[in-house]
Protein backbone atom coordinates (compact mmCIF):
# COMPACT_ATOMS: atom_id res chain seq x y z
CA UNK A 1 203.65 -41.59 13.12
CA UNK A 2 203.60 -44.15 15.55
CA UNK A 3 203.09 -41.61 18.64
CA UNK A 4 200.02 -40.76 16.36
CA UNK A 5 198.31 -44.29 15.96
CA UNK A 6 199.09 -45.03 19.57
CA UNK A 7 197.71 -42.05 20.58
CA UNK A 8 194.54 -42.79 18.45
CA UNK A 9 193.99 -46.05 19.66
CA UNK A 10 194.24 -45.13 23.52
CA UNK A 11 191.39 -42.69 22.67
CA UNK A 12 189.46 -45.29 20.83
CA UNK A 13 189.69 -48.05 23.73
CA UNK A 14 188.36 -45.41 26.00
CA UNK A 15 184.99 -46.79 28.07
CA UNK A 16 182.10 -45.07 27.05
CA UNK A 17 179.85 -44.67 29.48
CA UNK A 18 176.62 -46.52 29.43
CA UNK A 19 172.99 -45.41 29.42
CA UNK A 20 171.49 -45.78 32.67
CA UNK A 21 169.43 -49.27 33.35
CA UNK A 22 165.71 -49.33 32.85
CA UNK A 23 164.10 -48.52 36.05
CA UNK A 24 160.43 -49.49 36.82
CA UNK A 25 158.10 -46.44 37.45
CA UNK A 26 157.79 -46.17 41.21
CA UNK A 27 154.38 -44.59 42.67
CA UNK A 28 154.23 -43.15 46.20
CA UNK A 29 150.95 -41.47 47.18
CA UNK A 30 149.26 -41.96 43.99
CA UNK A 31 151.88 -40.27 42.31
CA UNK A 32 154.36 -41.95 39.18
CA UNK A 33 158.00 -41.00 39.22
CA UNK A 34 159.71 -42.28 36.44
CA UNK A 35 163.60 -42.65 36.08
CA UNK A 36 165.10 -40.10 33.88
CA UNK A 37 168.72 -39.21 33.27
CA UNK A 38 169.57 -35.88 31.90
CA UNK A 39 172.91 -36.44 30.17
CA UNK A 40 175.42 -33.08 29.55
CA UNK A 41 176.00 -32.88 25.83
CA UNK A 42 180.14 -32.57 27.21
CA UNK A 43 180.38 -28.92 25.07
CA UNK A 44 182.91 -27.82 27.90
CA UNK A 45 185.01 -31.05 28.13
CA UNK A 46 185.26 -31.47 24.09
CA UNK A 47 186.48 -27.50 24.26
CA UNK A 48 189.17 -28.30 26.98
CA UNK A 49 190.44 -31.07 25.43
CA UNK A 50 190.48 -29.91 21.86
CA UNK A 51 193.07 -26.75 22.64
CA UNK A 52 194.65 -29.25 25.53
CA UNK A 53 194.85 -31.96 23.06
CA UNK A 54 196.46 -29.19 20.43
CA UNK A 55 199.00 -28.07 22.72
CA UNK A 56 200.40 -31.48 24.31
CA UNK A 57 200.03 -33.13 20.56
CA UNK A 58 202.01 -30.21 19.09
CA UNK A 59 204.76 -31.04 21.56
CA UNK A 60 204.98 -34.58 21.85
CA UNK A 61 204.37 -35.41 17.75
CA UNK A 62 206.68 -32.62 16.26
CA UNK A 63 206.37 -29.61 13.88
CA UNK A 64 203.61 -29.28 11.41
CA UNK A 65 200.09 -29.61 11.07
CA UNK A 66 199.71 -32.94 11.67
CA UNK A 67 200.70 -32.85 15.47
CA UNK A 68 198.30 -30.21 16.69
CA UNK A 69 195.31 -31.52 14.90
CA UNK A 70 195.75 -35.43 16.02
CA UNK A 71 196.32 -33.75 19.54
CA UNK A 72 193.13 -31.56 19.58
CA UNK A 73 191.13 -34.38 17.80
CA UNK A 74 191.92 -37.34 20.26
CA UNK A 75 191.95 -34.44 23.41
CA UNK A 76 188.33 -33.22 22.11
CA UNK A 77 187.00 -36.70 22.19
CA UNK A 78 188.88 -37.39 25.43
CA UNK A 79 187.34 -34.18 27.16
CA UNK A 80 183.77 -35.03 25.88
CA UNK A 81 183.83 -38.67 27.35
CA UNK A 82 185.24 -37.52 30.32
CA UNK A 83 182.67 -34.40 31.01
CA UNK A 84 179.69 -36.53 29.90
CA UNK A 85 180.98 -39.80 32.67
CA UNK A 86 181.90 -37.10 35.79
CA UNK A 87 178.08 -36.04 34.77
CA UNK A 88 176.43 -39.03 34.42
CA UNK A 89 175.59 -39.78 38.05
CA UNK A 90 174.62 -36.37 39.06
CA UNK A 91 171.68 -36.39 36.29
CA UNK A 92 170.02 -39.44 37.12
CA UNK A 93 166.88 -39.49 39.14
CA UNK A 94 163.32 -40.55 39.52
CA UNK A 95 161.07 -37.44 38.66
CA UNK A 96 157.92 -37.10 37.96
């Protein structure tokens, strides 16, 4: 049980990563680009982690239910934060 609350609290105390700061509209040649950041939803990291998170937690927390679904639980969150952060930067951009 205590594997399982640490394990929940790493996962809370995670950073989550910020939205990007306000940008003013630039204009070059009469045109207005505006800053925009297209954020992944993190479908592929919350999958990943989930049956990652299932595996390792089944192993580390012991028989039963309980450690598989803590694991793919805290993993799934894990995996999303991680796949939306690695994202973040690419996204971001002044378009018009």
């Amino acid at each position: 049980m205590k594997r399982a609350l640490l394990l929940a609290s790493l996962v809370l105390a995670m950073p989550i990563a910020a939205h990007a700061d306000d940008h003013p509209p630039r204009v070059y040649h009469g045109r207005t680009y505006y800053w925009h950041c297209r954020h992944s939803s993190g479908t592929a990291g919350l999958v990943g982690g989930g049956v990652a998170g299932a595996v390792v937690g089944g192993s580390i927390i012991g028989g039963g239910l309980a450690g598989p679904i803590i694991g793919g639980v805290a993993g799934a969150l894990g995996g999303r934060a991680i796949d939306r952060s690695i994202s973040k930067n690419k996204r971001c951009g002044y378009y018009r």
